[in-house]
Each structure stands twice: as structure tokens, then as C-alpha cells.
Protein backbone atom coordinates (compact mmCIF):
# COMPACT_ATOMS: atom_id res chain seq x y z
CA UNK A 1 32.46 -25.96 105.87
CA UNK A 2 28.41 -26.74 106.22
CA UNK A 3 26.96 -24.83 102.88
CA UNK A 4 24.57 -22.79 105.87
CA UNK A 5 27.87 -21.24 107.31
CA UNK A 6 29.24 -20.79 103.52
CA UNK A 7 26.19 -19.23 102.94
CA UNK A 8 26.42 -16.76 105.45
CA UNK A 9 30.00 -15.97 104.93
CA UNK A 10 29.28 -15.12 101.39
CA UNK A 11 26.56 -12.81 102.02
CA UNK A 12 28.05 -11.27 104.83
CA UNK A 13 31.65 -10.83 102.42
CA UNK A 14 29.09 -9.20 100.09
CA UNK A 15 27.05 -7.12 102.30
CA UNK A 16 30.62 -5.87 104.40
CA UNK A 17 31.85 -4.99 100.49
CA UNK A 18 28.70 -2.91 99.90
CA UNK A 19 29.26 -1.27 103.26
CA UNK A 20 32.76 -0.40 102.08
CA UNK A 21 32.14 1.08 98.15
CA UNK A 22 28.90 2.23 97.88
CA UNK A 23 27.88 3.13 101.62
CA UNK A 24 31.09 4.84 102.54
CA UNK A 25 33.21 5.27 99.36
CA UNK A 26 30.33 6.46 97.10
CA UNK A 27 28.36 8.12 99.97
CA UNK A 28 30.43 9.73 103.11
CA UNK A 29 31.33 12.02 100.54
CA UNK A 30 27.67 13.45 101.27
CA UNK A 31 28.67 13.94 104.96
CA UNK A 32 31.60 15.00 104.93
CA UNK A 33 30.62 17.87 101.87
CA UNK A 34 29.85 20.89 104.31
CA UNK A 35 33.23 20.16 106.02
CA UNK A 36 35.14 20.41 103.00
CA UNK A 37 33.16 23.55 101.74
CA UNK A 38 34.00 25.56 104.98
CA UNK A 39 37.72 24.63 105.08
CA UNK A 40 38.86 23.02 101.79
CA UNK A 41 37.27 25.84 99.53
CA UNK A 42 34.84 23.65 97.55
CA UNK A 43 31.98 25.59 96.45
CA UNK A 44 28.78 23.71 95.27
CA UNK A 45 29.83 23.85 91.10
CA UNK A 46 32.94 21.86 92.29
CA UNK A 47 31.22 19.68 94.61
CA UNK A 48 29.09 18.60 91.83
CA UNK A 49 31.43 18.30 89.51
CA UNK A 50 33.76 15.79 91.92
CA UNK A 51 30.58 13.86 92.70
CA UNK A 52 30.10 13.30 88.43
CA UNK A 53 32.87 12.20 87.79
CA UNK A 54 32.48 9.55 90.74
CA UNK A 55 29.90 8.41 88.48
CA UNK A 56 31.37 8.66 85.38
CA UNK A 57 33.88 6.10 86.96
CA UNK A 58 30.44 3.67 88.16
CA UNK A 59 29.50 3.67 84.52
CA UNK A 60 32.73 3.13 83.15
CA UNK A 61 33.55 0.47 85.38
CA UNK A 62 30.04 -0.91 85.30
CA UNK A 63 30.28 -0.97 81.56
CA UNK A 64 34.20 -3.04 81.78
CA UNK A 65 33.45 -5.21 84.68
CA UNK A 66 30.05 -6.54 82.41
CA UNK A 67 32.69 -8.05 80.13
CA UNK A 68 34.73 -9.03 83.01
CA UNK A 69 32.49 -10.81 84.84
CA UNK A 70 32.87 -14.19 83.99
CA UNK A 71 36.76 -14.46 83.69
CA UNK A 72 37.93 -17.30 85.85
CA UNK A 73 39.95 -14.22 87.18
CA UNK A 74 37.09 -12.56 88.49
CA UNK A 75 37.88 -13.21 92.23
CA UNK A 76 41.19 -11.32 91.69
CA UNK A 77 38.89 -8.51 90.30
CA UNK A 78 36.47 -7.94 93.14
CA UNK A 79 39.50 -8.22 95.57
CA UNK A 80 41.16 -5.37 93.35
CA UNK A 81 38.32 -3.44 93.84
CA UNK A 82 38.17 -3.56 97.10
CA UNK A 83 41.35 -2.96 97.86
CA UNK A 84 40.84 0.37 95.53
CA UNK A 85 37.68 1.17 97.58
CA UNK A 86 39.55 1.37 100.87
CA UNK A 87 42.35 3.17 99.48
CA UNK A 88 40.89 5.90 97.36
CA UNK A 89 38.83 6.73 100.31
CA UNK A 90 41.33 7.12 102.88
CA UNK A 91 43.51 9.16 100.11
CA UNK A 92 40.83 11.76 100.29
CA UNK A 93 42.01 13.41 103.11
CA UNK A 94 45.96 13.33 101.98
CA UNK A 95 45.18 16.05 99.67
CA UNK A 96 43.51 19.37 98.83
CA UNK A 97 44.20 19.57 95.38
CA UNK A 98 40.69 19.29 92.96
CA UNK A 99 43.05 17.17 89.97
CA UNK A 100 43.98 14.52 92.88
CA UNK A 101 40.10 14.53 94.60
CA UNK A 102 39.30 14.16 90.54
CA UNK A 103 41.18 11.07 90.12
CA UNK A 104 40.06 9.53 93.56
CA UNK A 105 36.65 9.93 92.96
CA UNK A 106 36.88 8.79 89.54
CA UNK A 107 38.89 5.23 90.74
CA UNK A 108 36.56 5.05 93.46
CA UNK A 109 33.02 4.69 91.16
CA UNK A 110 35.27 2.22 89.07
CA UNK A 111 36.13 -0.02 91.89
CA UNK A 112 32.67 0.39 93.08
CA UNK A 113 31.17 -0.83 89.94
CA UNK A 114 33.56 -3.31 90.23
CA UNK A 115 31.88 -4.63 93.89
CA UNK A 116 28.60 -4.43 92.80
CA UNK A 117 28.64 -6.47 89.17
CA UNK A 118 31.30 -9.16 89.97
CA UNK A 119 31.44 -9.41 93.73
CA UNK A 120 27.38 -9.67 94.28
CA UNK A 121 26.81 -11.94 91.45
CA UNK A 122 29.36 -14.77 93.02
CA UNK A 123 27.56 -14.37 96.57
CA UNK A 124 23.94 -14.80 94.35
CA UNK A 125 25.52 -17.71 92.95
CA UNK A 126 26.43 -19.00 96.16
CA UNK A 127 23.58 -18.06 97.69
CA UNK A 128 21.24 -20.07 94.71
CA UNK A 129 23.28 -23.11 95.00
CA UNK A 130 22.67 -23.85 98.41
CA UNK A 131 18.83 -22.73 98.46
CA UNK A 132 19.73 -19.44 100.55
CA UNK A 133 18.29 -16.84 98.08
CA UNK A 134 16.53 -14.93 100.56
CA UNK A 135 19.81 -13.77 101.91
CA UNK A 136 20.32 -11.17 99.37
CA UNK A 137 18.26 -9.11 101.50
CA UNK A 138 21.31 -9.18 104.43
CA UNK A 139 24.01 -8.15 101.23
CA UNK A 140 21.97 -5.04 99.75
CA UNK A 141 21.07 -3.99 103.49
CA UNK A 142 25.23 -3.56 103.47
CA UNK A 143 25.01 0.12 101.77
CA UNK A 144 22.59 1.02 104.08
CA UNK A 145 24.75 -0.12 106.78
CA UNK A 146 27.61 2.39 105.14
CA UNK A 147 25.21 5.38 105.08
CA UNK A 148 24.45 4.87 108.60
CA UNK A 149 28.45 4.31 109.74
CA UNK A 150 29.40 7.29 107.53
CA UNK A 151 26.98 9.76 109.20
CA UNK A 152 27.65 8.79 112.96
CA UNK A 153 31.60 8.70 112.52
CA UNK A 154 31.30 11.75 110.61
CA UNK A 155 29.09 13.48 113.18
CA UNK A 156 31.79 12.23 115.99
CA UNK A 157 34.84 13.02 113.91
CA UNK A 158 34.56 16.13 112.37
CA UNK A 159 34.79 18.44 115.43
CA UNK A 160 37.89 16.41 116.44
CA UNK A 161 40.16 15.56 113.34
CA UNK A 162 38.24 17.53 110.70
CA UNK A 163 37.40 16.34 106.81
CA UNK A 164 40.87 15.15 106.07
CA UNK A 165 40.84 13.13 109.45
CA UNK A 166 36.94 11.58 108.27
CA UNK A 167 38.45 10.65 105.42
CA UNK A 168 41.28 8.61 106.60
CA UNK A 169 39.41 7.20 110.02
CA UNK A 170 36.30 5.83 107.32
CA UNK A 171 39.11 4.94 104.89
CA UNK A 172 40.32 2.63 108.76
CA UNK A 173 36.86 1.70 109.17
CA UNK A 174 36.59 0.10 105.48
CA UNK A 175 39.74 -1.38 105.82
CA UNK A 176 38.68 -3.52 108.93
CA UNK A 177 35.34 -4.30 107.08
CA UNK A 178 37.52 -5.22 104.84
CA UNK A 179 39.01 -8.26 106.26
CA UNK A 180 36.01 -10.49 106.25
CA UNK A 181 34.94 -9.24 102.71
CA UNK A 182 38.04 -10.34 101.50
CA UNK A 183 38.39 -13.85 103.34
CA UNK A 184 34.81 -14.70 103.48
CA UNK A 185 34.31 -14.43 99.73
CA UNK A 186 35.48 -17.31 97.94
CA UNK A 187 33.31 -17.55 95.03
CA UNK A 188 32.08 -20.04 92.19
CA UNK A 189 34.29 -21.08 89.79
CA UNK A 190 33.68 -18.96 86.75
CA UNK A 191 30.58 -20.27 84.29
CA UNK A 192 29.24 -19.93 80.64
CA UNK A 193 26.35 -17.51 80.93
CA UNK A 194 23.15 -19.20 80.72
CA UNK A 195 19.88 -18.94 79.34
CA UNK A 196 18.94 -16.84 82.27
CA UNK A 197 21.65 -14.59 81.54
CA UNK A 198 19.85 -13.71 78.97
CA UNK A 199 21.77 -14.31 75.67
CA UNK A 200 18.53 -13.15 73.04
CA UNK A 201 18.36 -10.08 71.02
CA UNK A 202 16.85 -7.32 72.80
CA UNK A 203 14.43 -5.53 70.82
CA UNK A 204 13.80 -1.85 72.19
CA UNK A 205 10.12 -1.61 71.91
CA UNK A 206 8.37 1.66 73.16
CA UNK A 207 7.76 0.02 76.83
CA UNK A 208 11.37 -1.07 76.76
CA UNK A 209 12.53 2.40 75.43
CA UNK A 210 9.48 4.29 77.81
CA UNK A 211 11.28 2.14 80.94
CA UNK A 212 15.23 3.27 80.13
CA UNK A 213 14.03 7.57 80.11
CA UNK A 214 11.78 6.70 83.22
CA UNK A 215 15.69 5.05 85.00
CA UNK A 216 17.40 8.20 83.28
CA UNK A 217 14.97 10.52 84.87
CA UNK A 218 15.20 8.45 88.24
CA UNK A 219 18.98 8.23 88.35
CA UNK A 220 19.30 12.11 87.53
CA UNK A 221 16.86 12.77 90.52
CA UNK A 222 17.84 10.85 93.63
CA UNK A 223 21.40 11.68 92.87
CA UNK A 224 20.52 14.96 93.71
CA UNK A 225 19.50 14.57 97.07
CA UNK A 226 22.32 11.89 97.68
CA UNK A 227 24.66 14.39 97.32
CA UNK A 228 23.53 17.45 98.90
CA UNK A 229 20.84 16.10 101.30
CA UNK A 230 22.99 17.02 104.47
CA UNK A 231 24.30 20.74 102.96
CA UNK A 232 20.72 21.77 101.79
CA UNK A 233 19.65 20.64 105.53
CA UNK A 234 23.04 22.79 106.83
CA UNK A 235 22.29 25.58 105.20
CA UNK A 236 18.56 25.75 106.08
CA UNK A 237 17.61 27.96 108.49
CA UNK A 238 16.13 26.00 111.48
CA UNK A 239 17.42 22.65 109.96
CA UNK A 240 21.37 22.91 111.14
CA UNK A 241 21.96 20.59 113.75
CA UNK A 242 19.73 17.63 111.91
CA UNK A 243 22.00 17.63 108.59
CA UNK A 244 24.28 14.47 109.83
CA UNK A 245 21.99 12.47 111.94
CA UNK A 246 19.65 12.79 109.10
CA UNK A 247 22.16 11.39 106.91
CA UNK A 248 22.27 8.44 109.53
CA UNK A 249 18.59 7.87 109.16
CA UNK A 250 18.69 7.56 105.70
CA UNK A 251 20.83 4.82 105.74
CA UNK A 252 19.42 2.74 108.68
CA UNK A 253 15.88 3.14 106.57
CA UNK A 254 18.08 1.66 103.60
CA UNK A 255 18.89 -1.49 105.47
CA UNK A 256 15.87 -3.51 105.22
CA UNK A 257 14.46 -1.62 102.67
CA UNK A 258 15.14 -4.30 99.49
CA UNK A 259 13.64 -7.01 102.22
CA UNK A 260 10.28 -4.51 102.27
CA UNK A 261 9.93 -3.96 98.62
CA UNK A 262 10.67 -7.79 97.87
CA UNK A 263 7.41 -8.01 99.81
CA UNK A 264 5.56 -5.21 98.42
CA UNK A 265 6.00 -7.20 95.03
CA UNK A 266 4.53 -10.16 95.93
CA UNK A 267 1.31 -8.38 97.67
CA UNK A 268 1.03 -5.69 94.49
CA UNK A 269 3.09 -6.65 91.49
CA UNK A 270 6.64 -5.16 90.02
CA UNK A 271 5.38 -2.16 88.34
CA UNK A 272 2.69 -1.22 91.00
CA UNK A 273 5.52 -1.40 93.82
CA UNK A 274 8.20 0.25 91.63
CA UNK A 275 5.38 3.43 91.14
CA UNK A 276 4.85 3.40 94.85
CA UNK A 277 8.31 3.62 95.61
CA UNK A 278 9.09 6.48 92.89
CA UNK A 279 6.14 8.46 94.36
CA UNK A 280 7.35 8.31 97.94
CA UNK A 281 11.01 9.12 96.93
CA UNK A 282 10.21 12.14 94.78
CA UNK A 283 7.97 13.44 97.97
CA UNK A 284 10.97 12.69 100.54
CA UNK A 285 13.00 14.74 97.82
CA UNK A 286 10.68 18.06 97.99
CA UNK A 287 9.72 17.73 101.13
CA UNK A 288 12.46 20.27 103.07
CA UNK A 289 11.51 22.38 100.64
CA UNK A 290 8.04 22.49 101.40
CA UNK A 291 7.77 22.25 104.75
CA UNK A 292 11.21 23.25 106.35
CA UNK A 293 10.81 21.69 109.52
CA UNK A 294 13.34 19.12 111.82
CA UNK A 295 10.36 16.49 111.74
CA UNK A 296 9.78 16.99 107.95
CA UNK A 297 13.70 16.64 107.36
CA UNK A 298 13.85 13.48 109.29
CA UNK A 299 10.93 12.31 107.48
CA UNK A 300 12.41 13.15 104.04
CA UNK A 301 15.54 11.12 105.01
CA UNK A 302 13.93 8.00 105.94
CA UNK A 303 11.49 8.31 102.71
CA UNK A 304 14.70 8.66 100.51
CA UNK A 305 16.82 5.80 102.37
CA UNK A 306 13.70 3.18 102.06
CA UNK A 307 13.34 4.12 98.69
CA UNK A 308 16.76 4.33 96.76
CA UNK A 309 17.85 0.98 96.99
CA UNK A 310 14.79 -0.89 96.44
CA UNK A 311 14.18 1.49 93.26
CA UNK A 312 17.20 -0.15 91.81
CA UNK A 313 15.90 -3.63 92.27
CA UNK A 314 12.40 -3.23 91.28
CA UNK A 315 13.39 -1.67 88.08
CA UNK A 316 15.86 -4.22 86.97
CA UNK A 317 13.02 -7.28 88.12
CA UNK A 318 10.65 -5.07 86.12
CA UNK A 319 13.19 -5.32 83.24
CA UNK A 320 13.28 -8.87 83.59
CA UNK A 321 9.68 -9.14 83.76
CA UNK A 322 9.72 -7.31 80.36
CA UNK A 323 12.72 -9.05 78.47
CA UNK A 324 12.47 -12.39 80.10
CA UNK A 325 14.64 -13.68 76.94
CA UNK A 326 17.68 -10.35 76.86
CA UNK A 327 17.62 -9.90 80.56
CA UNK A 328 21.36 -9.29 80.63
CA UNK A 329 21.09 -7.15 77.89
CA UNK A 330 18.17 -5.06 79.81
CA UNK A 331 19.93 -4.81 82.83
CA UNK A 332 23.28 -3.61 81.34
CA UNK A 333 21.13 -0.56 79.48
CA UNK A 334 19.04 -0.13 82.62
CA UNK A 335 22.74 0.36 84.41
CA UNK A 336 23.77 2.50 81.52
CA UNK A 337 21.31 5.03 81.60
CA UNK A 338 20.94 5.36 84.54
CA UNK A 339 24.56 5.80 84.90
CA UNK A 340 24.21 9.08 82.67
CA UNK A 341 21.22 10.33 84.84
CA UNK A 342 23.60 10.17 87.94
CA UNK A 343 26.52 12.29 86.12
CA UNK A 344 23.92 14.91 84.83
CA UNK A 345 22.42 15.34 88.15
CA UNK A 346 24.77 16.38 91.12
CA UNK A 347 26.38 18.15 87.75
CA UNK A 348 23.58 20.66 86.93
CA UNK A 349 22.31 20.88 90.42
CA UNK A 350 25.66 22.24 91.64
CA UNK A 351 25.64 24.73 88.89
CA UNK A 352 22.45 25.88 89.67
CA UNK A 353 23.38 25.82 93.52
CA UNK A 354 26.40 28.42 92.84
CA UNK A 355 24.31 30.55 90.47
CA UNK A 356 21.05 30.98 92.05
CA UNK A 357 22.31 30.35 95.91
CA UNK A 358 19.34 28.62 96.68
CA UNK A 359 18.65 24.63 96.98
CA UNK A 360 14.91 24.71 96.03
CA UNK A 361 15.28 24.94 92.55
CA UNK A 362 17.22 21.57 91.83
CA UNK A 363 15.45 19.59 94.85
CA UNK A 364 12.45 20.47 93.38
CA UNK A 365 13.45 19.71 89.81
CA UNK A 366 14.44 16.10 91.24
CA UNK A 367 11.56 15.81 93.13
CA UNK A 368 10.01 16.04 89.36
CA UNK A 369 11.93 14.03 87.77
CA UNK A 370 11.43 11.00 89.55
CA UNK A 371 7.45 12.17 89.78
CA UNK A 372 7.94 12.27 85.77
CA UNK A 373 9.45 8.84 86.24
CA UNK A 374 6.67 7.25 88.16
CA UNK A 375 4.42 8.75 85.89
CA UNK A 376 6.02 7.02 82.78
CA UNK A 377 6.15 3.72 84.51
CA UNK A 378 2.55 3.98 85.25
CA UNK A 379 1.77 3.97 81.56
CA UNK A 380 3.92 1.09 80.98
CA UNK A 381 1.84 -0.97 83.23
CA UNK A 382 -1.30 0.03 82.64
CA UNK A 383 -0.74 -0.64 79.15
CA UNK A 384 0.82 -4.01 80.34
CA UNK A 385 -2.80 -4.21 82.25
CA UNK A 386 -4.73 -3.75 79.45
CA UNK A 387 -3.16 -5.95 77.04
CA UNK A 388 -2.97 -8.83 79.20
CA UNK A 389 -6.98 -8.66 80.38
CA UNK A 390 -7.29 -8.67 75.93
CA UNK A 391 -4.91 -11.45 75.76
CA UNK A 392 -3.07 -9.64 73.12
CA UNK A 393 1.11 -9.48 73.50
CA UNK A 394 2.87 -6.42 74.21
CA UNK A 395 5.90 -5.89 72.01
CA UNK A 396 9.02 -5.78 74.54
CA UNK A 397 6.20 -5.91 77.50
């Protein structure tokens, strides 16, 4: 096989595997919410809960398959996860009881973690071996890809074979997807981490520290709106019918939106692109809110699926940028808290949902979180700015 076609394979195994756990295991759950409200009893305290605990099991398994990733077994790993992927989403709609949709969704942000830290590194590998980085832009463009798929079979489905039957058709759909991600991925043989793994002691400096809260705050926000974007547009007055397509939008603005931001950095910088991006999610977050229109809605979505991706990259190259000698050890905390900002999020909000009715109160409290996050950020890099026009070192920075 040319290393062009091995190439492609690989980032196309990655992208499909993306497609599969994050865009439609971690995310048709967003589409599919109102459904299981109406007929399955879930009110919006549960519905955060069960979305939680799908991240409890992302940091979990992000935390084991860090120490997992360089087994020479780590092949057998991402095909686990897959296989786990497919089958705790399809198992969704076999049952109606909240201990089994617990232990699902709890399974399901393992094996997701599982695709994202072992599977994507081997196609990055791949991809740097052969001169093909700029491919990694087709693999992340793979969740978006899931968003998209989950909203439009949802929207077709639902009025024909209900939640249980989106469950199990998307749990079909992954499985198919899954074919290629399985074959097409071969990966490197395992390696020692190198120097660019970053093996040095990180040392938490106040930038360092300033950057994890600004990730917390970030991680707690958009969560929000990935979970109940298409209920809070259901059960808006005026904004009905646009809930699922809106849901579609969001992901087909997520599919070249790493490719975008990639460029955005090299015209503006890390920091300056990673504010930008903060700033236009937490305005796609209040924006139904504040002007509860269909245009504003659609708006929103495509602010929020541009955004919530490339936020993730930005702020680990940031990371990089600022512990060029511990940049494993940055990204691993960056995925940490960030992690916890995802479990208090959909969490809280719910509660606050099924005490106060109303979905303004947490948007809006998202919407200021990631403003707070930008914010913080900004002060990183201006005092990043400053220090480097002095010549002086920032500590961490």
C-alpha cells in the first residue's frame, strides 16, 4: 500500500471512529432528549444527571487510557472501544430503566475516551510519518460529521420508530461506520514517549494554573448547551420545529471548524484565536435567550458547532505553547479539568431546569462562564505580551 492511500485510510479510520463515539455516542443523546422526556419519563434533573455520568466515564477513561496508550496492545484497545461505542449506543433503546441508561452512559464516555487518546494519536503518528499532517483536519471534522448524522436520522426516525428505535437505528449506523474504522486503522507499532511527549516536570505557575480554571469554566459551559441545545429550542415558544435541524447545523459548522481555527492561528496567534473563539461560543450560548427568534437559533447553533471543537485544540496548542518541556503533562490536566467542568455542568443545569422551569438561567450562566473564560485567557496573553516586548521570561508562560 502507497503511504498516500495509508494515509488516507488512517485518517478516514480515525475520523469514521470520531463519528461513531463522540458525534453519535456522546452527542445523539442531545437529540434524542425531548423524545425520551415525553415518553420515557426523564425529567431535566435526570437528564442531567445521565449526561454526568457520561462524563464521569470520559474522564475516567481519559485518565486510564493516558497510561494505556503506549502498550504494544493499544490497537486491541481502540478496537475495544469501539466495539463498546457501537454497542452501548444501540443498548439505549433496549431499556427504560435509569440504573441500565446509568451504566450505558457511563461505558460509553469510557470507550469514548478510549477513541480519542489511543485511536487519534496512532492516525497522528501515521499521519507525521508520511508528511500528511494536515489531514488531522479530515479526522476531527469526524464528530462534526456525527452531530450532523445524529440530528437528520433523529429528525427522520423519531415520528416512525420513536427514541428506543433512534437508539438502535444510530447504534446500525455506527456499526457500518464501523467497518472501515476498524479495518482501516492499523497503527504504529507502539513507541517510548519522546521528548515531545513531554517527559519534564511541570511546574504550575499562575498562567499555567490561570489556563486550567479558564478550561474548567469552558468545559462546565459548552456542556450546557451540548446537552440541552435542542430541548431549550423545543420548549421555546416560536422555536419548536427548529430544535433538530438546529442540532444538524451545529454539527455540519463543526466539520471544518479545527481546519478554520488552524488558520486563524497562523494569521493571529494561539491565545488571540482561542479568545476569539471563547467570545463567539459564549454569545451562540445566550443568544436564544436574548433574542428568541428561528434565525437567532440557527445562528446560535452554527456559532456553538464552529466553536466547540476548535476550543479544544487551541487550548491544548496554547498549553503546549506554555509548557513546551511537560506538554504531556499539560495536556493530561487540561483533559482533567476540563473533564470535571463537563460533569458539573449538564449536572447543575438540570437541577436548576426542574426547579426553576425555565432554561435562561443556566444558558445564561454558561454563556458566562465561558465569557469568564475568555476573559482569563486574555490576561494570560497579555501578560505573555508584555513580558516578551521586555524580554523578561514568564514563569510557566
Amino acid at each position: 500500500m502507497s503511504e498516500p492511500v495509508r494515509a488516507w485510510r488512517s485518517a478516514a479510520a480515525a475520523a469514521f471512529s470520531l463519528t461513531i463515539a463522540m458525534g453519535i455516542g456522546r452527542f445523539a443523546y442531545t437529540p434524542i432528549l425531548p423524545a425520551m422526556q415525553q415518553h420515557a419519563g426523564l425529567d431535566a434533573a435526570t437528564a442531567g444527571m445521565l449526561a454526568s455520568i457520561n462524563f464521569t466515564g470520559y474522564l475516567l477513561g481519559a485518565l486510564a487510557s493516558t497510561a494505556l496508550a503506549r502498550l504494544p496492545s493499544r490497537l486491541s484497545l481502540y478496537r475495544a472501544s469501539l466495539i463498546l461505542s457501537i454497542a452501548t449506543t444501540a443498548a439505549m433503546g433496549l431499556t427504560g430503566n435509569f440504573f441500565f441508561w446509568s451504566a450505558l452512559r457511563f461505558v460509553s464516555g469510557i470507550a469514548s475516551a478510549g477513541i480519542l487518546i489511543i485511536g487519534v494519536p496512532m492516525t497522528m503518528e501515521t499521519l507525521a510519518k508520511v508528511g500528511k499532517s494536515h489531514l488531522l483536519g479530515v479526522v476531527f471534522g469526524g464528530v462534526g460529521c456525527g452531530i450532523a448524522i445524529s440530528g437528520l436520522a433523529v429528525s427522520w426516525l423519531d415520528p416512525l420508530v420513536g427514541w428506543r428505535g433512534d437508539w438502535l437505528w444510530l447504534g446500525l449506523i455506527a456499526a457500518l461506520l464501523g467497518l472501515p474504522a476498524w479495518a482501516w486503522q492499523k497503527g504504529a507499532a507502539a513507541e517510548e514517549s519522546s521528548g515531545a511527549a513531554g517527559p519534564g516536570r511541570l511546574r504550575l505557575s499562575l498562567p499555567v494554573l490561570i489556563l486550567l480554571v479558564a478550561y474548567t469554566l469552558e468545559g462546565l459551559g459548552y456542556v450546557v448547551n451540548a446537552t440541552f441545545l435542542v430541548i431549550v429550542l423545543k420548549g421555546t415558544p416560536g422555536l419548536g420545529n427548529v430544535g433538530l435541524f438546529a442540532w444538524v447545523v451545529v454539527g455540519l459548522a463543526g466539520i471544518p471548524s479545527t481546519v478554520l481555527w488552524g488558520l486563524a492561528t497562523r494569521r493571529i496567534g494561539q491565545a488571540p484565536a482561542l479568545i476569539l473563539a471563547s467570545l463567539l461560543q459564549a454569545l451562540g450560548t445566550a443568544l436564544p435567550v436574548l433574542v428568541p427568534t428561528p434565525a437567532a437559533a440557527l445562528i446560535a447553533a452554527a456559532l456553538f458547532g464552529s466553536t466547540f471543537t476548535g476550543i479544544v485544540t487551541l487550548a491544548f496548542g496554547l498549553g503546549r505553547e506554555m509548557a513546551p518541556d511537560a506538554t504531556g503533562r499539560m495536556i493530561g490536566l487540561l483533559t482533567i479539568f476540563y473533564g470535571i467542568g463537563q460533569i458539573l455542568g449538564p449536572f447543575g443545569a438540570g437541577l436548576m431546569i426542574a426547579r426553576g422551569s425555565s432554561f435562561a438561567p443556566p444558558l445564561l450562566l454558561a454563556a458566562a462562564a465561558v465569557l469568564l473564560a475568555a476573559l482569563l485567557i486574555a490576561t494570560v496573553w497579555a501578560a505573555r505580551h508584555q513580558t516578551a516586548h521586555s524580554g523578561r521570561r514568564v514563569p510557566g508562560g
